[in-house]
Protein backbone atom coordinates (compact mmCIF):
# COMPACT_ATOMS: atom_id res chain seq x y z
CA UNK A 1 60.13 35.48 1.03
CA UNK A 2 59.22 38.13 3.91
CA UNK A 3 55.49 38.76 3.88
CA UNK A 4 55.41 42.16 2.49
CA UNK A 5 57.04 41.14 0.01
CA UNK A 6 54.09 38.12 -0.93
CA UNK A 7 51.67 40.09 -0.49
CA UNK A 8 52.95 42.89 -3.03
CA UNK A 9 53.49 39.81 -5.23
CA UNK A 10 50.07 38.44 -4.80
CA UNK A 11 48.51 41.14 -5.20
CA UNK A 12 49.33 41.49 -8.23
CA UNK A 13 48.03 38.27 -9.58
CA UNK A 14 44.65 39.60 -11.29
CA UNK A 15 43.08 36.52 -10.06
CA UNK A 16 43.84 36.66 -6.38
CA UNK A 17 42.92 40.16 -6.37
CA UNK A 18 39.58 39.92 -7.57
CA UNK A 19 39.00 36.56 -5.55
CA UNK A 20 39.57 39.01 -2.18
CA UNK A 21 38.13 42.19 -2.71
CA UNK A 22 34.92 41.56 -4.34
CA UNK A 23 31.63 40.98 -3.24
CA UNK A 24 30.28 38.08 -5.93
CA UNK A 25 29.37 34.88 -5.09
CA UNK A 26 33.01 33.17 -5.98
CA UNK A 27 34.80 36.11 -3.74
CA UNK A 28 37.27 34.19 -1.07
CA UNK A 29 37.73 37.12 0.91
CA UNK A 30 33.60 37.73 1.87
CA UNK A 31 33.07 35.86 4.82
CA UNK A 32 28.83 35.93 4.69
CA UNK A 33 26.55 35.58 1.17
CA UNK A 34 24.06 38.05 2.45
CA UNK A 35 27.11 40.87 2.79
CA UNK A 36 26.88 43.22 -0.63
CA UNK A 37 26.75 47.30 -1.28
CA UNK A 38 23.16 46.89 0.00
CA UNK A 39 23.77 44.94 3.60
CA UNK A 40 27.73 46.16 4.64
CA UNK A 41 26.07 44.79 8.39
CA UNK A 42 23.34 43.58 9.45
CA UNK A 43 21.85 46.29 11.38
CA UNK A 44 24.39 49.11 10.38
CA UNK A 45 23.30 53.07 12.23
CA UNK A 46 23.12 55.83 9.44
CA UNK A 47 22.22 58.75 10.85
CA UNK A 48 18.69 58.57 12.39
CA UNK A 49 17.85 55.40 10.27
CA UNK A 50 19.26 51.78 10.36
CA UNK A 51 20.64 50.36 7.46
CA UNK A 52 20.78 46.67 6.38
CA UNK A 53 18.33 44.20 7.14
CA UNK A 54 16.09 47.36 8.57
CA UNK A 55 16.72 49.19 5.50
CA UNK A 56 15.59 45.85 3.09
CA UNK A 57 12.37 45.19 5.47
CA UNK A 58 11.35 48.96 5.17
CA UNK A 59 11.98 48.59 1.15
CA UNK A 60 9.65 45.65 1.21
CA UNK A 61 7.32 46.63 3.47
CA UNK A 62 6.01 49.13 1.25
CA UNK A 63 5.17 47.08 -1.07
CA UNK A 64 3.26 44.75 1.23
CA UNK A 65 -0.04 43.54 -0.09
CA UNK A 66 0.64 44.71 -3.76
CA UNK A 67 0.85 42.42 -6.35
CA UNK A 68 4.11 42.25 -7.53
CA UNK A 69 3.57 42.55 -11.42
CA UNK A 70 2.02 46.12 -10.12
CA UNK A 71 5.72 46.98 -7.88
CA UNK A 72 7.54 50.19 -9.75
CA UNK A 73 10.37 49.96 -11.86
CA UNK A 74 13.28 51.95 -13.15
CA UNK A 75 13.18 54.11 -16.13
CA UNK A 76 15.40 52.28 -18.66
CA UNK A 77 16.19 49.18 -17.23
CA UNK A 78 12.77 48.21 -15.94
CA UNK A 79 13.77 46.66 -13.47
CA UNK A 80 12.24 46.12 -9.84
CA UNK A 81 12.97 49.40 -7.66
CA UNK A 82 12.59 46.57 -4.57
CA UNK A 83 14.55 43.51 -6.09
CA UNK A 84 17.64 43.79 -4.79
CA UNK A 85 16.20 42.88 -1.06
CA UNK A 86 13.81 40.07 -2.22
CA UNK A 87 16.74 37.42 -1.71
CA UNK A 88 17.57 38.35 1.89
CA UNK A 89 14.15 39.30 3.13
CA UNK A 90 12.71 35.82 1.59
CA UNK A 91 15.66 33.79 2.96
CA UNK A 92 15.66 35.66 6.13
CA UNK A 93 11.75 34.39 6.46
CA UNK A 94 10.53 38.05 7.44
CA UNK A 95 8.36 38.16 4.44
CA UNK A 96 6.60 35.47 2.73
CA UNK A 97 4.23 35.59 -0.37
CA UNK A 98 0.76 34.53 -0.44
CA UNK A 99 -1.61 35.30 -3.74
CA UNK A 100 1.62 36.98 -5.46
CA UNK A 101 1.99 39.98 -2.95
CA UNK A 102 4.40 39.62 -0.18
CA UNK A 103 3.13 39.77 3.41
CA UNK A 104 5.22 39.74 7.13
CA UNK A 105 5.64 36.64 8.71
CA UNK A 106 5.39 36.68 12.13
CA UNK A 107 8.85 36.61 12.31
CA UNK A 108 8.93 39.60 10.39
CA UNK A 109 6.32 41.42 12.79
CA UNK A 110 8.37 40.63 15.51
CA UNK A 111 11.55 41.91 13.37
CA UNK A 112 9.53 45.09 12.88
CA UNK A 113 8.69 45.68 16.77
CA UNK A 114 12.93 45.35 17.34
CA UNK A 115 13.38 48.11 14.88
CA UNK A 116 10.47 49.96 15.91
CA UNK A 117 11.70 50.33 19.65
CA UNK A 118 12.99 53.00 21.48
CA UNK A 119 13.67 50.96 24.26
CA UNK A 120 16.42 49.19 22.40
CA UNK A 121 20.17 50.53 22.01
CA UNK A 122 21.49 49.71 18.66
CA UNK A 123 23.76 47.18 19.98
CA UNK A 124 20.59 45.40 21.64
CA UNK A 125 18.62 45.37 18.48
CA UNK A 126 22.03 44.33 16.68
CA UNK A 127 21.92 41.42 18.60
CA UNK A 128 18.11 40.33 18.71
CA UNK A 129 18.34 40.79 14.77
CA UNK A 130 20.80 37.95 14.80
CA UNK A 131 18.82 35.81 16.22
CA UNK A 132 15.81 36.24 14.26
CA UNK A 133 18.13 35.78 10.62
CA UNK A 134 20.14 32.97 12.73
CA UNK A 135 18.63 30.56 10.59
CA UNK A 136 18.32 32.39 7.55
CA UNK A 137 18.36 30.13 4.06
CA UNK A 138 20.69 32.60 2.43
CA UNK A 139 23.00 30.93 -0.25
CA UNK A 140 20.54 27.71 -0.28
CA UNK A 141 21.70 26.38 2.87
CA UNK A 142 19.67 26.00 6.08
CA UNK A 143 21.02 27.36 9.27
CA UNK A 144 23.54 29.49 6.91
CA UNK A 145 25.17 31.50 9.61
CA UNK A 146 25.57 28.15 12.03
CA UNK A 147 27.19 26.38 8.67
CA UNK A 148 29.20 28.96 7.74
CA UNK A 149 30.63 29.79 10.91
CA UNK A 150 31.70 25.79 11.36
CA UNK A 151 33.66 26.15 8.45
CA UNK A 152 35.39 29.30 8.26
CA UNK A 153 36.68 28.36 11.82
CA UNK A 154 38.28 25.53 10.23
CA UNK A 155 39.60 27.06 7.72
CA UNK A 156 41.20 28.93 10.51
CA UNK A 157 42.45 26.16 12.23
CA UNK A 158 43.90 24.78 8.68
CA UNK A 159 45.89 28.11 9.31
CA UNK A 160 46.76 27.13 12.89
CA UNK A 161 44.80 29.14 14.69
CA UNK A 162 42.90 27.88 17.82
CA UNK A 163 39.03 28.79 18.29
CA UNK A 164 40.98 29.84 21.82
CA UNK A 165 42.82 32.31 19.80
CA UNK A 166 40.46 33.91 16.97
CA UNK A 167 38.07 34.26 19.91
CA UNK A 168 40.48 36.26 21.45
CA UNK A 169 41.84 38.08 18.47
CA UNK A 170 37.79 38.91 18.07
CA UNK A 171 36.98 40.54 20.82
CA UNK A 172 40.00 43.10 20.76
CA UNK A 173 39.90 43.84 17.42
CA UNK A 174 35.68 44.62 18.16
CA UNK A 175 35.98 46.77 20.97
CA UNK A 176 39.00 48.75 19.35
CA UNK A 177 36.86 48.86 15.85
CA UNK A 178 33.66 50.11 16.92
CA UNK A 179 35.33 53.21 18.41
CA UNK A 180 38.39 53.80 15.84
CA UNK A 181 37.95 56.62 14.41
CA UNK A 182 39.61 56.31 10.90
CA UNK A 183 38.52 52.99 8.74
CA UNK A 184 42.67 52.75 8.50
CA UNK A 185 42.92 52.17 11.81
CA UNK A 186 41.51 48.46 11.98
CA UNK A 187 44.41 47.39 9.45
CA UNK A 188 47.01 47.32 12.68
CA UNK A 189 44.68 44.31 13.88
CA UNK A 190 44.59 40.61 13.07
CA UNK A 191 41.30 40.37 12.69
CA UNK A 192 41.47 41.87 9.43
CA UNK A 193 43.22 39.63 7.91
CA UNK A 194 41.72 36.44 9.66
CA UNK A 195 38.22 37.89 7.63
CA UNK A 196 39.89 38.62 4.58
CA UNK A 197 42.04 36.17 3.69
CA UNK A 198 40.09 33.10 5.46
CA UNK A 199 40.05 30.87 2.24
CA UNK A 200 43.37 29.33 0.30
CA UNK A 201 42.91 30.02 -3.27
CA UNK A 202 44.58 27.28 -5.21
CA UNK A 203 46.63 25.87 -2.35
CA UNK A 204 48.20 29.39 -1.12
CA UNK A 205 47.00 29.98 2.37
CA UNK A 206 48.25 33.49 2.79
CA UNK A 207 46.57 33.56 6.46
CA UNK A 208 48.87 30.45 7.39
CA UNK A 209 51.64 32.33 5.80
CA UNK A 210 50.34 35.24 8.14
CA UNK A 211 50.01 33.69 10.67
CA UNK A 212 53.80 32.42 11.03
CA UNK A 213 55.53 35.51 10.51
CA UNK A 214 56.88 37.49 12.72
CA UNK A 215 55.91 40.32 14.39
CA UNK A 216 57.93 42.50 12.76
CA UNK A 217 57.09 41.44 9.01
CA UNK A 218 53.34 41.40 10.12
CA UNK A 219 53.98 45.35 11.36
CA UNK A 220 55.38 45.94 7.91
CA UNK A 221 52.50 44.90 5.72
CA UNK A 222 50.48 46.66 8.11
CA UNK A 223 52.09 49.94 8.03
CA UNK A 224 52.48 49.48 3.65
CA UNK A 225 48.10 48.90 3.46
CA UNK A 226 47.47 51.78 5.92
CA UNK A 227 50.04 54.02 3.84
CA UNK A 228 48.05 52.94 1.14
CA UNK A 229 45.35 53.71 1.98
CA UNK A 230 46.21 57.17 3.68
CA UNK A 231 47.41 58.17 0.32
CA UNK A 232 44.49 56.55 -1.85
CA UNK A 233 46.74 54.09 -3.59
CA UNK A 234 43.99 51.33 -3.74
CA UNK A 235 44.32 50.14 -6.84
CA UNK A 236 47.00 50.88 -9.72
CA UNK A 237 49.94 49.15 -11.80
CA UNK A 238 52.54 49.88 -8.74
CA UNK A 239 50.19 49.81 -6.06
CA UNK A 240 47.99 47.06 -5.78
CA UNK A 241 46.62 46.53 -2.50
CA UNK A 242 43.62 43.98 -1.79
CA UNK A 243 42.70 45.38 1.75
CA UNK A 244 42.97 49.23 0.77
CA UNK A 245 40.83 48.45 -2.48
CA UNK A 246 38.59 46.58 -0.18
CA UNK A 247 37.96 49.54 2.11
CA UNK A 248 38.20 51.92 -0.25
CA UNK A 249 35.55 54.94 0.04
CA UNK A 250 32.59 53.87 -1.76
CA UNK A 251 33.97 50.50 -2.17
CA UNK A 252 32.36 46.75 -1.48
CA UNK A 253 33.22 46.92 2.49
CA UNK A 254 33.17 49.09 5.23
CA UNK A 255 34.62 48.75 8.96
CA UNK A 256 30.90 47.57 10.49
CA UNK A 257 31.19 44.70 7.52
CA UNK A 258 34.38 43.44 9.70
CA UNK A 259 32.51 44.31 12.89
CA UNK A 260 29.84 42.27 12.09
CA UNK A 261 31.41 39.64 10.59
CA UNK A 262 33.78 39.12 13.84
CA UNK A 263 30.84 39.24 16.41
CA UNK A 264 28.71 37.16 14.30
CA UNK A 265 30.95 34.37 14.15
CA UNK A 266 32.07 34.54 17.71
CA UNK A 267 28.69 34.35 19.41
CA UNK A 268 27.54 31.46 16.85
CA UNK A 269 30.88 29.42 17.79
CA UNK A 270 29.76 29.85 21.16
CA UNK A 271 26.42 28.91 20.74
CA UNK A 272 27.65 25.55 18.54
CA UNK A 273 30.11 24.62 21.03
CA UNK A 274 27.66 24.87 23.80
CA UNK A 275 24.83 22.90 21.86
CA UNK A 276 22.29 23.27 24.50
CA UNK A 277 19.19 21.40 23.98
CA UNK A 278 16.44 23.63 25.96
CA UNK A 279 15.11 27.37 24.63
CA UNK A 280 16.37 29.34 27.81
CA UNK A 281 19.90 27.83 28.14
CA UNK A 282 19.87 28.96 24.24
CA UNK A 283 19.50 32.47 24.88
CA UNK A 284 21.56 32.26 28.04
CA UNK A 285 24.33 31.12 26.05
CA UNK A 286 23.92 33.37 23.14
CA UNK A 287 23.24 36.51 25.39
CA UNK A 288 26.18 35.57 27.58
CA UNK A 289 28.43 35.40 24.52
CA UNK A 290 27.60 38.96 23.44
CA UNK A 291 27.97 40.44 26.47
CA UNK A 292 31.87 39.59 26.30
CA UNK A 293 32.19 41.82 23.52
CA UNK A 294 29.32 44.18 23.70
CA UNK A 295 27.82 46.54 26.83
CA UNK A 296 23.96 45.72 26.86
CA UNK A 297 21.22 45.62 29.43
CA UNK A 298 20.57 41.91 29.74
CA UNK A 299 16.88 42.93 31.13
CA UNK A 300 15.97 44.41 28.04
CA UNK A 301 17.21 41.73 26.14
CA UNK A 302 15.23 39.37 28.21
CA UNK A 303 12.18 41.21 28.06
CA UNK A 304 12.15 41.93 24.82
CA UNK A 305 12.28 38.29 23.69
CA UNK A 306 9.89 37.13 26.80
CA UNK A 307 7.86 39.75 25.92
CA UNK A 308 4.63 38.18 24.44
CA UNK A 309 3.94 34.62 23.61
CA UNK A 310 4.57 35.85 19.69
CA UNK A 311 8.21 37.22 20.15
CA UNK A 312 9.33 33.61 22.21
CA UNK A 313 7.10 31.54 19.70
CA UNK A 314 8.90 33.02 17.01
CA UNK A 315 12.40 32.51 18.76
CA UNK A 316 11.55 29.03 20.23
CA UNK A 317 10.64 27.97 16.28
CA UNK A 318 14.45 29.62 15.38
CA UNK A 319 15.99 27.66 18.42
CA UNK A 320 14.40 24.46 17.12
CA UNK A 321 16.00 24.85 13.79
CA UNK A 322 19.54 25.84 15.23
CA UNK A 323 19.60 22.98 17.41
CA UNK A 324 17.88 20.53 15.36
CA UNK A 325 15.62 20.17 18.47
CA UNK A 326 12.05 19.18 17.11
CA UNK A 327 8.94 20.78 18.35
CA UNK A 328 6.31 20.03 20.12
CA UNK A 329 4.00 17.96 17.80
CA UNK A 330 0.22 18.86 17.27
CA UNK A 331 -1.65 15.89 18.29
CA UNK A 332 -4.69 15.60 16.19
CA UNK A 333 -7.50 12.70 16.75
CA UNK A 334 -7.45 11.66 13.03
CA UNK A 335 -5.88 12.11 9.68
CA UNK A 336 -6.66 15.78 7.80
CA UNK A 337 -9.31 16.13 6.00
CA UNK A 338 -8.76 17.63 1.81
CA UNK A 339 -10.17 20.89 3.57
CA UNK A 340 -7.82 20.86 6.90
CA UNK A 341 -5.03 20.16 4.65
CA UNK A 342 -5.65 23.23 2.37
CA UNK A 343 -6.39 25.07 5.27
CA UNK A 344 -2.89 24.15 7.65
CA UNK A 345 -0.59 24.35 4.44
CA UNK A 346 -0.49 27.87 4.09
CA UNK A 347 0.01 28.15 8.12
CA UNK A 348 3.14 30.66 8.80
CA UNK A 349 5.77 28.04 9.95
CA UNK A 350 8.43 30.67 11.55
CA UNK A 351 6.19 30.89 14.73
CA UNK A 352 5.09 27.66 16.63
CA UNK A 353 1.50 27.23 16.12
CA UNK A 354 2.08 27.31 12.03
CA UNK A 355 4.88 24.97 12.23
CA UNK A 356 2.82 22.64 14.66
CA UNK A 357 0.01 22.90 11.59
CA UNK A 358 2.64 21.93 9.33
CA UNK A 359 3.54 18.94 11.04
CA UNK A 360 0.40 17.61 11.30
CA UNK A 361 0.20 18.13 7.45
CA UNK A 362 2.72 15.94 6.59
CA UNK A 363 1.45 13.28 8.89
CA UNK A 364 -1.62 13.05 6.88
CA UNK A 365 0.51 13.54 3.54
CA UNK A 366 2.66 10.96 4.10
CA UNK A 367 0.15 8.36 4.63
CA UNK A 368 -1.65 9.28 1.18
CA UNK A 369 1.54 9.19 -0.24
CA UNK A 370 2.45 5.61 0.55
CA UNK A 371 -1.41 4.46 -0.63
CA UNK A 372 -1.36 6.98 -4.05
CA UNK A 373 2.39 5.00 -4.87
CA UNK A 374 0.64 1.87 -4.71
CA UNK A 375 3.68 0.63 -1.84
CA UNK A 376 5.84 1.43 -4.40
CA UNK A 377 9.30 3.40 -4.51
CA UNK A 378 8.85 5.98 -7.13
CA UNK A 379 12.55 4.64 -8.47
CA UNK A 380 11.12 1.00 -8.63
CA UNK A 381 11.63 0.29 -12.34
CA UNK A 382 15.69 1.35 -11.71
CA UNK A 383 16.59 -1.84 -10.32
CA UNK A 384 18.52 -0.59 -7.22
CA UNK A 385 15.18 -0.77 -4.67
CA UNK A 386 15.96 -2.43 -1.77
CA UNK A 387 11.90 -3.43 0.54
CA UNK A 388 11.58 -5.16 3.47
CA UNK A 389 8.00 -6.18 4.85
CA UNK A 390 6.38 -3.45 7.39
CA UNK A 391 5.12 -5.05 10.55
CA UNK A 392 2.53 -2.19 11.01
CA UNK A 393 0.57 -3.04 7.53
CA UNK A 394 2.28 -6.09 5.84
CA UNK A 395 3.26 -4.08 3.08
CA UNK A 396 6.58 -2.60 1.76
CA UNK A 397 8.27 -0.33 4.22
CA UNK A 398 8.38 3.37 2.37
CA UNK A 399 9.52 6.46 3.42
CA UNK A 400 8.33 9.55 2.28
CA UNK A 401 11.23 12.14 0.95
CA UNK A 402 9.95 16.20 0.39
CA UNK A 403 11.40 16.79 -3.44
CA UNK A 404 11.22 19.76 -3.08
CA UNK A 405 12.53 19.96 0.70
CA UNK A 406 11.06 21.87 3.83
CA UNK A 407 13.99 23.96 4.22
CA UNK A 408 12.91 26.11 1.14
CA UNK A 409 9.56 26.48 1.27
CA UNK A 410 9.95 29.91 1.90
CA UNK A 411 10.87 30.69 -2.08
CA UNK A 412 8.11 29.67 -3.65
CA UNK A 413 4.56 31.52 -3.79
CA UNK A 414 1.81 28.53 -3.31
CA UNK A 415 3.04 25.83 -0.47
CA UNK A 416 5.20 23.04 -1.55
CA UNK A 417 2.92 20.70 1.53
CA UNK A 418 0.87 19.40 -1.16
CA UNK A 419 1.20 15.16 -2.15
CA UNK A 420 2.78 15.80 -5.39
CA UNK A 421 5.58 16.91 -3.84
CA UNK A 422 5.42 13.64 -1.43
CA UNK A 423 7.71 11.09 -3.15
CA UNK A 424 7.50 7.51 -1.67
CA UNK A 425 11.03 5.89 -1.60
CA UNK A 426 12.01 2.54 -0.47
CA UNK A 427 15.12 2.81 2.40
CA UNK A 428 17.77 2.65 0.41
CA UNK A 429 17.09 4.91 -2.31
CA UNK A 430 16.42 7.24 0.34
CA UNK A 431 19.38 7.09 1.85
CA UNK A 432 21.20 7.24 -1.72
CA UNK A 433 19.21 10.63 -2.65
CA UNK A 434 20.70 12.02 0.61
CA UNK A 435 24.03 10.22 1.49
CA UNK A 436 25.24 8.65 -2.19
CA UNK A 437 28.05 10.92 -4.51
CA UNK A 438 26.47 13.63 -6.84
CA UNK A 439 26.32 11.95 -10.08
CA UNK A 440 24.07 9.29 -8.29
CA UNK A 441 21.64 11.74 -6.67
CA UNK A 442 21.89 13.78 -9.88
CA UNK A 443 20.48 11.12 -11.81
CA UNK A 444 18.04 9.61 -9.45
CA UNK A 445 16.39 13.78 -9.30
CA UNK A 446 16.25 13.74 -12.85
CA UNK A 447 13.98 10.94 -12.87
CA UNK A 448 11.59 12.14 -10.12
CA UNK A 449 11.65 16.15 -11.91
CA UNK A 450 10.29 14.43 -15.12
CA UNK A 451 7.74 12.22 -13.13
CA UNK A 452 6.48 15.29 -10.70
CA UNK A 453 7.68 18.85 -12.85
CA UNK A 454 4.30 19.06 -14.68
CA UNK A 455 2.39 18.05 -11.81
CA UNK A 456 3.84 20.22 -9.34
CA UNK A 457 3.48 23.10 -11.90
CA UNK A 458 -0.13 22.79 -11.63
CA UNK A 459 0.01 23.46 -7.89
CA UNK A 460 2.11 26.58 -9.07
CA UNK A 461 5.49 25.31 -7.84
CA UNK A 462 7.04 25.85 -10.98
CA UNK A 463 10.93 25.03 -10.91
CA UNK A 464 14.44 23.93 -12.36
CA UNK A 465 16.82 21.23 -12.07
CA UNK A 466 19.43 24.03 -11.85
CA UNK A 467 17.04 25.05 -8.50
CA UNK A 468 17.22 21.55 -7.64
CA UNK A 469 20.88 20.90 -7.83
CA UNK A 470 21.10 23.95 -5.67
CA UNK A 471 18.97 23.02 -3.02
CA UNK A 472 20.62 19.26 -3.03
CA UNK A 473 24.24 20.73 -3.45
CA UNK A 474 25.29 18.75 -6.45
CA UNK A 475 27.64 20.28 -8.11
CA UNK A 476 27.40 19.76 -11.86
């Protein structure tokens, strides 16, 4: 079957044509969670303001310091004028909340001096926004961008395309995109269809079907989604079309969604394949890998994020998490005190002094979390605990496992570095809560949620098993 000729067919199949156009959750076309009607880019220009994750910090900014029962809401449905960026400014880490209103981190101040800047093309601020969502939470998984990148170039690959050759499809299909002048236009280019079609759905991969054609058939499904388009045939009983409904005006996408998408995954990819282990190599490498696609002032990049100690404490704290490189430790004389506990927990941990704080936290947490479980796994009456003696105290050798882990501290409004969320495992049910299939770690979390839900509610971390099973990614 020539390709034209699938795609008419696929297209429609109800199911495959909501899979690719849509913006939901499930959609197998979208290639980032935080993409929806609200964020088509990142950083997108409109006019004389920017759009995106400028437009969502703005919307929560002025709100800043207000109790949130007290935010407005919309006549009729009552709902939240500002909930629709909660998600993305939370996961992001520019916000945090403290005493129910939401306040900048200092991420989020340094976010604010990017936008703020007229020294700062928009393709410079485009970039240094990047970096300061690179390891955004968004869809419950840390480093999102980094993980998501790793696997839709494999799905790639799965299609038989090289990282060689998606990096160069990438950069032509960028610098032809950000200057075409019709949205039509960018359907003549691979790229689009590497985005869009990125995911098999039920063991169709249309982009390996794509990518085997010829160049003639390729030319012809081209020319039949730009016709439709031209002609506003998006969507209808003879014309169904995936890509023209996609980009239809008004619609879920728009051509700086594709833009985005392609420069965002080709400067991660670089920055993964590089895997440097120091801060300035980092931003060498990342810096380097826009400037392939993009015209920017390297100085300006460079002095914006060597700028004061805040902006490369902020970015040094984002490095460590991309790189899994861990920082420098704060070396403290003695255990925490109750008070220095309470004090460092609520420390801002997207900049390095906070994190440092942190860190010393759970030193001192861990330790009362081995004496409060008596040297004890928390799992000990299951039968599966597996101790050895400690050489440092003669006792049973614990580790200490966050419940509710580090990576998501950012979604809840008291600080989850407090010792009932400190749970005292014995090595091998440690490794089984981490490493061991879902039904395993399903049940061994329903155990410790009905030891620790009650008592972490009192600390005012109130949550789910369905919360849980996200953060763990068990799926039911």
């Amino acid at each position: 079957m020539k390709l034209l000729d699938l795609y008419k067919e696929l297209c429609n199949d109800k199911t495959f044509f909501e899979r690719y156009y849509s913006t939901s959750g499930s959609n197998y076309g979208k290639i980032f969670f935080f993409i929806s009607t609200n964020y088509r880019g990142i950083l997108i220009k409109s006019g004389n303001r920017l759009q995106g994750f400028a437009n969502g910090f703005r919307v929560i900014e002025n709100v800043e310091g207000k109790k949130r029962s007290d935010w407005s809401r919309r006549v009729g449905t009552q709902q939240e004028i500002e909930k629709q960026h909660v998600v993305n400014m939370r996961k992001s880490e520019l916000f945090r909340v403290i005493d129910d209103a939401y306040e900048k981190t200092s991420r989020g101040i340094v976010f604010k001096k990017l936008i703020e800047s007229d020294k700062l093309t928009h393709e410079e601020k485009n970039f240094l926004c990047y970096l300061l969502i690179l390891t955004g939470y968004f869809n419950d998984i840390p480093n999102y961008i980094i993980e998501r990148t790793k696997y839709v170039y494999e799905q790639w690959e799965k299609a038989g395309y090289s990282s060689t050759d998606c990096f160069n499809i990438q950069k032509v299909f960028v610098k032809f995109a950000i200057s075409a002048e019709h949205t039509y236009d960018i359907f003549d280019y691979d790229y689009v269809y590497l985005d869009s079609f990125f995911q098999e759905l039920d063991g169709l991969n249309f982009l390996s079907v794509y990518h085997n054609a010829t160049d003639v058939e390729k030319q012809a499904l081209h020319e039949y989604i730009i016709s439709n388009y031209k002609n506003k045939r998006f969507a209808d009983k003879n014309n169904d079309c995936v890509i023209s409904y996609k980009f239809k005006p008004g619609g879920n996408y728009v051509k700086n969604t594709v833009i985005d998408n392609a420069w965002i995954l080709y400067v991660t990819k670089k920055i993964i394949d590089k895997a440097d282990t120091d801060f300035d190599s980092f931003i060498a490498t990342a810096i380097s890998a826009y400037k392939e696609i993009f015209d920017v002032d390297e100085s300006q990049l460079r002095s914006f994020i060597y700028d004061t100690d805040k902006n490369r404490s902020v970015l040094q704290v984002i490095f460590g998490k991309a790189a899994n490189v861990p920082i420098p430790a704060l070396v403290v004389a003695k255990d925490l005190t109750q008070q220095e506990i309470e004090e460092f927990c609520t420390s801002d941990a997207t900049e390095l002094e906070g994190a440092t704080k942190l860190d010393a936290v759970s030193t001192s947490l861990k330790k009362l979390a081995k004496i409060q479980s008596n040297y004890k796994c928390v799992l000990d009456e299951c039968e599966i605990c597996k101790y050895f003696t400690a050489k440092e105290n003669g006792k049973n050798y614990l580790e200490i496992h966050h419940f509710i882990p580090r990576e998501f501290a950012n979604d809840f409004d008291y600080p989850i570095e407090v010792l009932e969320n400190y749970v005292a495992l014995c090595p091998n049910c440690h490794r089984k809560i981490h490493l061991a299939v879902d039904s395993e770690r399903k049940h061994m979390i329903n155990i410790i949620f009905n030891l620790r839900q009650e008592l972490l509610a009192k600390k005012g971390l109130v949550i789910t098993l369905q919360d849980l099973y996200n953060y763990y990614k068990i799926d039911e």
